[in-house]
C-alpha atoms as a PDB file:
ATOM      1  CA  UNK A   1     -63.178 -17.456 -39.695  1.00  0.00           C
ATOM      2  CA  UNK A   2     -59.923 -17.994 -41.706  1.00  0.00           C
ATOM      3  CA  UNK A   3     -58.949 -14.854 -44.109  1.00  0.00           C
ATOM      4  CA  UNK A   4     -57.787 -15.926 -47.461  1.00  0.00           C
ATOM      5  CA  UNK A   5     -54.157 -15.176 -48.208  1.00  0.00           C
ATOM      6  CA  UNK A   6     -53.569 -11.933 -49.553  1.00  0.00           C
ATOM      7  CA  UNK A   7     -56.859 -10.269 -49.054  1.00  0.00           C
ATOM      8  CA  UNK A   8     -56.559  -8.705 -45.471  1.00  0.00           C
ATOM      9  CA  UNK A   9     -53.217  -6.655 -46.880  1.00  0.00           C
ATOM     10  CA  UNK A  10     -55.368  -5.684 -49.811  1.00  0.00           C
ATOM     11  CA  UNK A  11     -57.940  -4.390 -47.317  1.00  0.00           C
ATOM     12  CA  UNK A  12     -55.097  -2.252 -45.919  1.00  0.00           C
ATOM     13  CA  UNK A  13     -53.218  -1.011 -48.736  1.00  0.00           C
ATOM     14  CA  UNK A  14     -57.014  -0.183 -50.171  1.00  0.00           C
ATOM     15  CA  UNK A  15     -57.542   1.592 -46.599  1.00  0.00           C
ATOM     16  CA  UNK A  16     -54.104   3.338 -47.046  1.00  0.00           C
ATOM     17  CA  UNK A  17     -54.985   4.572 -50.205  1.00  0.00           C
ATOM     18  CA  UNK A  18     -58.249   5.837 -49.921  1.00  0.00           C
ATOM     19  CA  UNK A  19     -56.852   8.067 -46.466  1.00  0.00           C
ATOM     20  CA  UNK A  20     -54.341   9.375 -48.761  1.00  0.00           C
ATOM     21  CA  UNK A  21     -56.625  10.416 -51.199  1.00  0.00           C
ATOM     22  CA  UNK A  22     -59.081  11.612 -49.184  1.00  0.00           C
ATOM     23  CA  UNK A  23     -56.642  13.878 -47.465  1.00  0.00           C
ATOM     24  CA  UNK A  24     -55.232  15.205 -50.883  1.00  0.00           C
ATOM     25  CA  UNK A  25     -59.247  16.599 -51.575  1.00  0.00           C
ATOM     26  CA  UNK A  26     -59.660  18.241 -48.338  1.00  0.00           C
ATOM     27  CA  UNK A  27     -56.380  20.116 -48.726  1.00  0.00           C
ATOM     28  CA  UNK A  28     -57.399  20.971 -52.033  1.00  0.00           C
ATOM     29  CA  UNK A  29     -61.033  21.739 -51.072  1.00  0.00           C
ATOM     30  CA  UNK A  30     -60.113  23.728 -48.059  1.00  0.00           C
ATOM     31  CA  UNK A  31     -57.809  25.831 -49.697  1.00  0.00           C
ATOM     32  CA  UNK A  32     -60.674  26.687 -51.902  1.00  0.00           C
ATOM     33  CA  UNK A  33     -63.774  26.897 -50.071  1.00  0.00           C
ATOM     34  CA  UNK A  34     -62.340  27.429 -46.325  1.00  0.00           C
ATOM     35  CA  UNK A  35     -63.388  25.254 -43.559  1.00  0.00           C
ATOM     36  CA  UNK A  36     -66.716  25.594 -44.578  1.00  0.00           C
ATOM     37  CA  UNK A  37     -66.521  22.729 -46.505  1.00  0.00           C
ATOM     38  CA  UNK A  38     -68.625  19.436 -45.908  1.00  0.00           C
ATOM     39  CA  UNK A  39     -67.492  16.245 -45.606  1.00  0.00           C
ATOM     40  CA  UNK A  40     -69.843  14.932 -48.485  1.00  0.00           C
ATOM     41  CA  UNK A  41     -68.221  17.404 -50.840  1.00  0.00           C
ATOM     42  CA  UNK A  42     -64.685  15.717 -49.495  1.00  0.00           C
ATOM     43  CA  UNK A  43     -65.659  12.873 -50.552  1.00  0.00           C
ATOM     44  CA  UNK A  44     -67.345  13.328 -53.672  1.00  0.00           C
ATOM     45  CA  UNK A  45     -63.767  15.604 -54.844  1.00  0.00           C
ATOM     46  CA  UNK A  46     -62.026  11.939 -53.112  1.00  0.00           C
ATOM     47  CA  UNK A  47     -64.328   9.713 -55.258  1.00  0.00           C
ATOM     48  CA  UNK A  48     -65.019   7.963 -52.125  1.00  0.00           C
ATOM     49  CA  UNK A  49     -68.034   7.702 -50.497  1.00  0.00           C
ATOM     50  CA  UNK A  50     -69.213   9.659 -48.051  1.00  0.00           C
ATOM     51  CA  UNK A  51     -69.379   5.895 -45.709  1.00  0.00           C
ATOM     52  CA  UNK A  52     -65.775   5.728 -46.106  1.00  0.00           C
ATOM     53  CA  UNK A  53     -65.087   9.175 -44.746  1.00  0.00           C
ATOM     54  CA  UNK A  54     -66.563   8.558 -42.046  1.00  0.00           C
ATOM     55  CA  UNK A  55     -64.706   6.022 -41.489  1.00  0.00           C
ATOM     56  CA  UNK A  56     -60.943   7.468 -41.933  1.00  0.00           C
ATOM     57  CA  UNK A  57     -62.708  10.399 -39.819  1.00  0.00           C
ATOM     58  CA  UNK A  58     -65.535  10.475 -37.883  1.00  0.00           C
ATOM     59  CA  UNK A  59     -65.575  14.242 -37.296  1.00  0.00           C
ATOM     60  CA  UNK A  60     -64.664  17.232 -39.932  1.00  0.00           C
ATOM     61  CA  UNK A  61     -62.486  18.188 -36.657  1.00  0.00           C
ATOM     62  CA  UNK A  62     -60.309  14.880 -37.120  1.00  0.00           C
ATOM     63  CA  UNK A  63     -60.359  15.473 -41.051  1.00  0.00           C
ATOM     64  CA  UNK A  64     -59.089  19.141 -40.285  1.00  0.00           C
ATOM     65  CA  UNK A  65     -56.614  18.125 -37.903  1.00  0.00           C
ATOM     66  CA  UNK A  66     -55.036  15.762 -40.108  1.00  0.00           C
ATOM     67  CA  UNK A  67     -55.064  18.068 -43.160  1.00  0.00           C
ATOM     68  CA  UNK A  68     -52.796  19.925 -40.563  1.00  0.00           C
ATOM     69  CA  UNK A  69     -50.781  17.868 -39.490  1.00  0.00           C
ATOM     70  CA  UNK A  70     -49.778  16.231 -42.824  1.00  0.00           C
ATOM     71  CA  UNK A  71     -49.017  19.283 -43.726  1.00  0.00           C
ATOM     72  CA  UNK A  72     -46.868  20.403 -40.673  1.00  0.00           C
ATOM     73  CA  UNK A  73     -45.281  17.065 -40.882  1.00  0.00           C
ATOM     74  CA  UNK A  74     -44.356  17.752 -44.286  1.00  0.00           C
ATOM     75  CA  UNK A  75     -42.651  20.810 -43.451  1.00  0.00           C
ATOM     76  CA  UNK A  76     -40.382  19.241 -41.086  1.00  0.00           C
ATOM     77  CA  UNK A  77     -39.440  16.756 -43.559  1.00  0.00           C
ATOM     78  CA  UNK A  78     -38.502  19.802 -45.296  1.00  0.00           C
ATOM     79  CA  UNK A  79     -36.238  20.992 -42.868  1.00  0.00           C
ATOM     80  CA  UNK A  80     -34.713  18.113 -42.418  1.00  0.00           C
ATOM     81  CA  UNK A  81     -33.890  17.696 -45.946  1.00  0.00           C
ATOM     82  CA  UNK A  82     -32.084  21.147 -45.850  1.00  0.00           C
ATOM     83  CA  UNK A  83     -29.907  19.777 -42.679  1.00  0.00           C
ATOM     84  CA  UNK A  84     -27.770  17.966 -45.339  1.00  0.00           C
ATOM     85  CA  UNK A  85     -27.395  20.615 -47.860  1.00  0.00           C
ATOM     86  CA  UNK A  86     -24.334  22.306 -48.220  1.00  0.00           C
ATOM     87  CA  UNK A  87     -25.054  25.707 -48.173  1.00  0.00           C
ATOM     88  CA  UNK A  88     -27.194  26.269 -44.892  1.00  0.00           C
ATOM     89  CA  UNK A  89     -27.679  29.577 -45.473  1.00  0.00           C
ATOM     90  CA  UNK A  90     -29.359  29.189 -48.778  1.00  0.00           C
ATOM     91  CA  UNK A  91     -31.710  26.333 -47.551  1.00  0.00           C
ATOM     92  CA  UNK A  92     -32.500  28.275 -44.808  1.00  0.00           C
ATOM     93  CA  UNK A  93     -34.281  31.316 -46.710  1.00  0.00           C
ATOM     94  CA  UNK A  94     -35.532  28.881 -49.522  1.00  0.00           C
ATOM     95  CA  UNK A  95     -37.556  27.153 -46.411  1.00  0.00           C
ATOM     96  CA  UNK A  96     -38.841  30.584 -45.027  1.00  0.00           C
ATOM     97  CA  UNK A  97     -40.065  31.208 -48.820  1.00  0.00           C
ATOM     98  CA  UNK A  98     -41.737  28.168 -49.468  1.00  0.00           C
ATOM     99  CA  UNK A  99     -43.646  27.947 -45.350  1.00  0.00           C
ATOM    100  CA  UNK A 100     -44.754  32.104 -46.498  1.00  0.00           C
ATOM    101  CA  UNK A 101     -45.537  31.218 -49.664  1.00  0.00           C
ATOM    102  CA  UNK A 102     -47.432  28.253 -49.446  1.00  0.00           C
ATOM    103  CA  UNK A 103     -49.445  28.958 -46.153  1.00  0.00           C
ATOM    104  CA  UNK A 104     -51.661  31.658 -47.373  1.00  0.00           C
ATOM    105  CA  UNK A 105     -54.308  29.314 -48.763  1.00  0.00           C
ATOM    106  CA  UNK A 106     -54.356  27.453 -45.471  1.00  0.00           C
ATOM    107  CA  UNK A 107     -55.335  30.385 -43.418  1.00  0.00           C
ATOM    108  CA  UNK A 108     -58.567  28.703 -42.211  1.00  0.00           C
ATOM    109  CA  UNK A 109     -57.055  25.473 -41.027  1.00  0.00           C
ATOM    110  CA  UNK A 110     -54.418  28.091 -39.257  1.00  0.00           C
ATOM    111  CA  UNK A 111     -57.090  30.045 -37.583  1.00  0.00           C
ATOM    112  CA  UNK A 112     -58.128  26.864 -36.223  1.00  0.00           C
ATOM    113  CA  UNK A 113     -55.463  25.941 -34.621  1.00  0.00           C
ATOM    114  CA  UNK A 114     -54.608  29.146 -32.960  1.00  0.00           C
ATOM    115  CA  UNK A 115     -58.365  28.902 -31.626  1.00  0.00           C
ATOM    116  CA  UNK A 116     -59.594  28.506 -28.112  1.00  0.00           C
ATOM    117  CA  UNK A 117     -61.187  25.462 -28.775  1.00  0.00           C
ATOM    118  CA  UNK A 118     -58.728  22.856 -27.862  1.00  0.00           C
ATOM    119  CA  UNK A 119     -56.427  23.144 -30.824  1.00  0.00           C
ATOM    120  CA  UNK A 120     -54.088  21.904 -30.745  1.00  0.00           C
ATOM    121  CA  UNK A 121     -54.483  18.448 -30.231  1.00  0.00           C
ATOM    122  CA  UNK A 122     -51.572  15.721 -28.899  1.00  0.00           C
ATOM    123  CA  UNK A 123     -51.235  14.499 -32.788  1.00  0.00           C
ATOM    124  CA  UNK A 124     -51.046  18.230 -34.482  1.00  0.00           C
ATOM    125  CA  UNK A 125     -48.520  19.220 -30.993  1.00  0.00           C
ATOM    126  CA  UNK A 126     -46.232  16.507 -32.270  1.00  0.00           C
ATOM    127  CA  UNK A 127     -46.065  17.549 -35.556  1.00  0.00           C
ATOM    128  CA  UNK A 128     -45.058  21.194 -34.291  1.00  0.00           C
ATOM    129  CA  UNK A 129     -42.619  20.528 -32.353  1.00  0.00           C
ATOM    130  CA  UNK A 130     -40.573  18.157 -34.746  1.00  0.00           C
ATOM    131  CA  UNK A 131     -41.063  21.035 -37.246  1.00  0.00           C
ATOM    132  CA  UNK A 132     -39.806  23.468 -34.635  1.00  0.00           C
ATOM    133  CA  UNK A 133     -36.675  21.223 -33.759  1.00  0.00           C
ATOM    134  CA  UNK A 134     -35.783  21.255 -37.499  1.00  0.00           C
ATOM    135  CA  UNK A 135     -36.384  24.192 -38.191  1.00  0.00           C
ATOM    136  CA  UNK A 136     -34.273  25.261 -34.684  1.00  0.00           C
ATOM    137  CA  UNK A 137     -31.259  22.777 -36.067  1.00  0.00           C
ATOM    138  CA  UNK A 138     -31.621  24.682 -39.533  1.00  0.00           C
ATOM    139  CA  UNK A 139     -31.058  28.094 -38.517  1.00  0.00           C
ATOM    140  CA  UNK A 140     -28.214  27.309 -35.644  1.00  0.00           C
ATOM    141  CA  UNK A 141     -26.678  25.822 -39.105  1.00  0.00           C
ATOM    142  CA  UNK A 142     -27.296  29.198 -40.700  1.00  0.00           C
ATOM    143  CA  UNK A 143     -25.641  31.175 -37.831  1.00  0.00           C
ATOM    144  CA  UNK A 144     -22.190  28.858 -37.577  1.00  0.00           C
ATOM    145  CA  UNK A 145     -22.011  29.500 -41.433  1.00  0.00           C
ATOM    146  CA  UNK A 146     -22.680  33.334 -41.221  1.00  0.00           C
ATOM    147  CA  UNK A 147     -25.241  33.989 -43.264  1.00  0.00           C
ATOM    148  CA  UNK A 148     -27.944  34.084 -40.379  1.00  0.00           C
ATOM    149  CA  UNK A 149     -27.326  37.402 -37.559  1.00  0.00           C
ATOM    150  CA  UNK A 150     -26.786  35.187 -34.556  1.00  0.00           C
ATOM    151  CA  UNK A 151     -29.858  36.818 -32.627  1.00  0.00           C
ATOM    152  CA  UNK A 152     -32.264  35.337 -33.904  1.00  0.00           C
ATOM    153  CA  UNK A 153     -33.917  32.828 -32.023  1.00  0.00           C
ATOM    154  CA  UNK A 154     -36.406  30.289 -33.282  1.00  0.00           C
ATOM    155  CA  UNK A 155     -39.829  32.485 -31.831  1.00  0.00           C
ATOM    156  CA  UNK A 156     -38.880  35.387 -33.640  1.00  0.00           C
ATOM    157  CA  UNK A 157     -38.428  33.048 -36.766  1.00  0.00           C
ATOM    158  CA  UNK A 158     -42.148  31.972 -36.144  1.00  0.00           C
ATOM    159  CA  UNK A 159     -43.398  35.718 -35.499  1.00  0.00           C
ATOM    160  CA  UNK A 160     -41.493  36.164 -38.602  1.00  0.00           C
ATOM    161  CA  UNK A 161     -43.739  33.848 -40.733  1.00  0.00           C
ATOM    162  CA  UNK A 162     -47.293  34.876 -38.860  1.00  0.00           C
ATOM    163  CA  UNK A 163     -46.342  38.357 -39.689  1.00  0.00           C
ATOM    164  CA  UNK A 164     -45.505  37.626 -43.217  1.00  0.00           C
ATOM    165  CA  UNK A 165     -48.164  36.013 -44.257  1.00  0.00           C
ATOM    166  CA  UNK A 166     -50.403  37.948 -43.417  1.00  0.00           C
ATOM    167  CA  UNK A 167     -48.555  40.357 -45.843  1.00  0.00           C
ATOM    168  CA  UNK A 168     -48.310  37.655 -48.601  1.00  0.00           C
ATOM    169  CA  UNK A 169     -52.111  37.271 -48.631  1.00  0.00           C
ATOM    170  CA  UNK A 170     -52.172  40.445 -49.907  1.00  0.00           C
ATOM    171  CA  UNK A 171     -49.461  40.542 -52.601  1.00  0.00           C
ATOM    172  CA  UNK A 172     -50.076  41.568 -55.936  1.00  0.00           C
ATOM    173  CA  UNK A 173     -50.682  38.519 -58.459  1.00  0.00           C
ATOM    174  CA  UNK A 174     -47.655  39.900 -60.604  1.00  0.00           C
ATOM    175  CA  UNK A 175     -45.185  38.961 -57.453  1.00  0.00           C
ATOM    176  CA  UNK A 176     -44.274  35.260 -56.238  1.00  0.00           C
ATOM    177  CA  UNK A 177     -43.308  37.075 -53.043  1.00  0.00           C
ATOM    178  CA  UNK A 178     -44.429  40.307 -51.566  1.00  0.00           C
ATOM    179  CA  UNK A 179     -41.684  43.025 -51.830  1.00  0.00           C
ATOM    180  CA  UNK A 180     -42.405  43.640 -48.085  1.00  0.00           C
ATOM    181  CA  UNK A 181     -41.438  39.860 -47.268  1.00  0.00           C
ATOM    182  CA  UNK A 182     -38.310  39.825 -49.096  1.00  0.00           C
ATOM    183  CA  UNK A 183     -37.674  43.243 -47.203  1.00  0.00           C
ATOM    184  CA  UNK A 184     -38.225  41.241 -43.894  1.00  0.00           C
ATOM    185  CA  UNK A 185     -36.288  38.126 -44.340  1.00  0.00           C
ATOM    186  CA  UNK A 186     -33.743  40.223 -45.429  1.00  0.00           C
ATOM    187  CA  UNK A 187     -33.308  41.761 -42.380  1.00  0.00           C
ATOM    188  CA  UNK A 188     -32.636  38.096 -40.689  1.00  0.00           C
ATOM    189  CA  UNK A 189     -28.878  38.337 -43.069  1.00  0.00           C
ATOM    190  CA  UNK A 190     -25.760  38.536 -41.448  1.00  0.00           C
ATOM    191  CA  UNK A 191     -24.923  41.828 -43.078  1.00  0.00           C
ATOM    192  CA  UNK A 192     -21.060  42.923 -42.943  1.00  0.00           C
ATOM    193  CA  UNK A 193     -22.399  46.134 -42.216  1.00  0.00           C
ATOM    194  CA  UNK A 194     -25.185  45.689 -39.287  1.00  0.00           C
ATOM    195  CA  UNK A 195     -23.012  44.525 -35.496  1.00  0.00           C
ATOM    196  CA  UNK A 196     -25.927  42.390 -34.089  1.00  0.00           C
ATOM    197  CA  UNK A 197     -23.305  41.216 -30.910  1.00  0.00           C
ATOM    198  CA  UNK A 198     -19.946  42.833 -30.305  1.00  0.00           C
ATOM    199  CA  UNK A 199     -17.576  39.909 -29.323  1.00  0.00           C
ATOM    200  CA  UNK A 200     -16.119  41.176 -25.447  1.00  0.00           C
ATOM    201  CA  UNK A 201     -12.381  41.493 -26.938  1.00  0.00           C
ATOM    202  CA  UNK A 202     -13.774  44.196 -29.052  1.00  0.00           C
ATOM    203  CA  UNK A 203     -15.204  46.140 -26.349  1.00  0.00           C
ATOM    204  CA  UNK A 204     -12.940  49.257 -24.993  1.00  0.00           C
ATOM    205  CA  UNK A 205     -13.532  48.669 -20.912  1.00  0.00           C
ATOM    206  CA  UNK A 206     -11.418  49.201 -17.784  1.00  0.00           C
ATOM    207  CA  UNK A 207     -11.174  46.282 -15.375  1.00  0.00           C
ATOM    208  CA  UNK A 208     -13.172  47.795 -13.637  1.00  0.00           C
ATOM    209  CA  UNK A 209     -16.540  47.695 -16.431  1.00  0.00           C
ATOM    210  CA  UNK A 210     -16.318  51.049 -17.012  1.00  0.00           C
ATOM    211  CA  UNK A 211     -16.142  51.651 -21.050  1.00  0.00           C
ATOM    212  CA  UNK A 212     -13.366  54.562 -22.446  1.00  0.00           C
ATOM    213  CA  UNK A 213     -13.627  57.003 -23.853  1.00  0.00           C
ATOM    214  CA  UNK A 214     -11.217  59.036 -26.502  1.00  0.00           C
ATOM    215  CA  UNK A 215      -7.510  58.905 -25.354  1.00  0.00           C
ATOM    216  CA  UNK A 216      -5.923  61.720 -23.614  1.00  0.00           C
ATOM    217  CA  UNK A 217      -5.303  64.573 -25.452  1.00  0.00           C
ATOM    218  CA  UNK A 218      -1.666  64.953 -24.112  1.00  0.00           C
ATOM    219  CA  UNK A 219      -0.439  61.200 -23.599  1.00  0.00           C
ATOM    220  CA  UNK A 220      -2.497  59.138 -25.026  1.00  0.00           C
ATOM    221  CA  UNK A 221      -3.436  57.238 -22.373  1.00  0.00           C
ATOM    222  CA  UNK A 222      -7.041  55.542 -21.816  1.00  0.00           C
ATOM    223  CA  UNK A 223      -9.193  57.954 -20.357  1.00  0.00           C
ATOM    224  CA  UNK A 224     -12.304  56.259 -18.383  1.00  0.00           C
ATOM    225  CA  UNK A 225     -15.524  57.661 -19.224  1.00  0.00           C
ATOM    226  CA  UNK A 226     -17.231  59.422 -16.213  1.00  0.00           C
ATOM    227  CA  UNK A 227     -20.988  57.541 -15.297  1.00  0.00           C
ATOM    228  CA  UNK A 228     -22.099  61.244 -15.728  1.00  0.00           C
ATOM    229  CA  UNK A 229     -21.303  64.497 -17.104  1.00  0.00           C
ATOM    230  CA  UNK A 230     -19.340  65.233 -19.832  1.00  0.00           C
ATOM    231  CA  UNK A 231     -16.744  62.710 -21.440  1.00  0.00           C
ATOM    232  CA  UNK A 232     -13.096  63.347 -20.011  1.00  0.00           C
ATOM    233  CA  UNK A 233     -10.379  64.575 -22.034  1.00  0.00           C
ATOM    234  CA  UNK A 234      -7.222  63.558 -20.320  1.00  0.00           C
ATOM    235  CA  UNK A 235      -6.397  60.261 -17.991  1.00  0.00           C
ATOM    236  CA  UNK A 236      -5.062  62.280 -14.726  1.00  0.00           C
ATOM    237  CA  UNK A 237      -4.667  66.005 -13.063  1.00  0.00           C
ATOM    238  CA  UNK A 238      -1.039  65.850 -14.158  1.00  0.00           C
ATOM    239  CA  UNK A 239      -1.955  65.593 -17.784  1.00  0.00           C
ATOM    240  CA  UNK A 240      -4.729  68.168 -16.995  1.00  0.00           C
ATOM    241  CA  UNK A 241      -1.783  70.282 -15.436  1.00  0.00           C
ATOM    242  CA  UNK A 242       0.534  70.225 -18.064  1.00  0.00           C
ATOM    243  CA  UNK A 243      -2.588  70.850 -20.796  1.00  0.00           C
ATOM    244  CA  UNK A 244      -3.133  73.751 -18.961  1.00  0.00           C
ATOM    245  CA  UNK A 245       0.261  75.098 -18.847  1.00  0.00           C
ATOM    246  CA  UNK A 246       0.417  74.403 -22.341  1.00  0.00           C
ATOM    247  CA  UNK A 247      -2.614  76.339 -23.414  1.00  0.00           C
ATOM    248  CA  UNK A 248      -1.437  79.586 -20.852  1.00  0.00           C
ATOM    249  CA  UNK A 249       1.950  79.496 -22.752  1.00  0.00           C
ATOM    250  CA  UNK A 250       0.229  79.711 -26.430  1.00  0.00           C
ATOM    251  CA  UNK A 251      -1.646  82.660 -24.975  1.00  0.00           C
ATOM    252  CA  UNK A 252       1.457  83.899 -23.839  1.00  0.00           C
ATOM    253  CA  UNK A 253       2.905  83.564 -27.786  1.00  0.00           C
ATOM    254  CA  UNK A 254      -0.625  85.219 -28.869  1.00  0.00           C
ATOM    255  CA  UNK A 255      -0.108  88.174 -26.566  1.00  0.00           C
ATOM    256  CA  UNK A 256       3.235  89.001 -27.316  1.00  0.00           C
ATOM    257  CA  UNK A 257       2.803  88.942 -31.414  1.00  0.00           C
END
């Protein structure tokens, strides 16, 4: 059977279309109705048949998933983007915003895939892990420039967005972002003020690994601090000899006033 020029493309740019607009109504109709929603009702907000669903996906499980992943995918697009853009910092905490702010009204699809059920799948696993990398290349960008403390690892970065938004679901309507988010990404800054790692030159230690303590009160010599006790106030019995002498000579002066 020969195919007539130009009409097996068609078929797949019609095929192309139709997935793309089928996966545009179950975003929309899951963020709406929850994962409740049936595939006929996909369809009908697709102005597809229900035939041609079934087609793209054979399962609401493989509609689901894909939602996902598009979505996922998306975001590491995002992060991608922000690799280029000259102030990493900035990008960085716009890209926290938008994944908190826009994941809310996909908390069933996320339930699903932290489920027990198999989630998630190979396809949806791929998509995660080229959001992670991006997002991991984002915030390492962040840290060289300063504006991102330089503890911060990519898993606390995720526990970051779980946690907040969970909060953001709960914001009132009058707030883009929950004052409690904006409290918590703030705390991922690079504040002047707030020593997240003390470089080693800056740390006041014997040879030895013992830290010091305040100098000696008579020569100003380090004084190593004692594992226990109280700290010590001069840096050998000779300076504690002469300290004492000095102190039984002022008593000496007091007396004879």
């Amino acid at each position: 059977m020969t195919v007539e020029h130009g009409v097996e493309p068609a078929i797949r740019s019609d095929a192309r279309r139709n997935r793309a607009l089928i996966l545009a109504a179950a975003q929309r109709a899951l963020a709406e109705r929850g994962a409740t929603v049936s595939l006929a009702e996909v369809a009908r907000r697709a102005g597809v048949g229900a035939g041609t669903v079934h087609r793209h996906f054979p399962t609401k499980t493989d509609l689901l998933e894909a939602v996902m992943q598009q979505r996922v995918d998306r975001l590491a697009a995002l992060a991608a983007d922000h690799l280029t853009d000259p102030d990493p910092g900035t990008a960085f905490f716009a890209l926290c915003t938008h994944v908190i702010v826009t994941t809310p009204g996909n908390k069933d699809l996320c339930d699903l895939v932290q489920s027990d059920d198999g989630w998630p799948r190979a396809l949806l696993r791929g998509a995660g892990n080229r959001f992670h990398r991006a997002l991991g290349a984002l915030l390492a960008s962040a840290q060289r420039q300063g504006a991102v403390r330089r503890d911060v690892v990519v898993t606390d970065v995720l526990d970051i967005f779980t946690g907040c938004v969970a909060i953001q679901r709960h914001r009132r309507a009058v707030d883009p972002l929950a004052p409690a988010v904006a409290l918590i990404l703030d705390a991922l800054r690079a504040h002047p003020s707030v020593v997240t790692e003390r470089p080693a030159a800056d740390r006041n230690e014997t040879a030895e690994g013992n830290e010091t303590s305040a100098p000696c009160v008579v020569c100003g010599s380090p004084v190593r601090r004692p594992a226990t006790g109280r700290p010590a106030r001069y840096c050998s019995p000779a300076c504690r000899q002469k300290a004492h002498r000095l102190r039984n000579g002022s008593r000496a002066l007091t007396a004879g006033r």
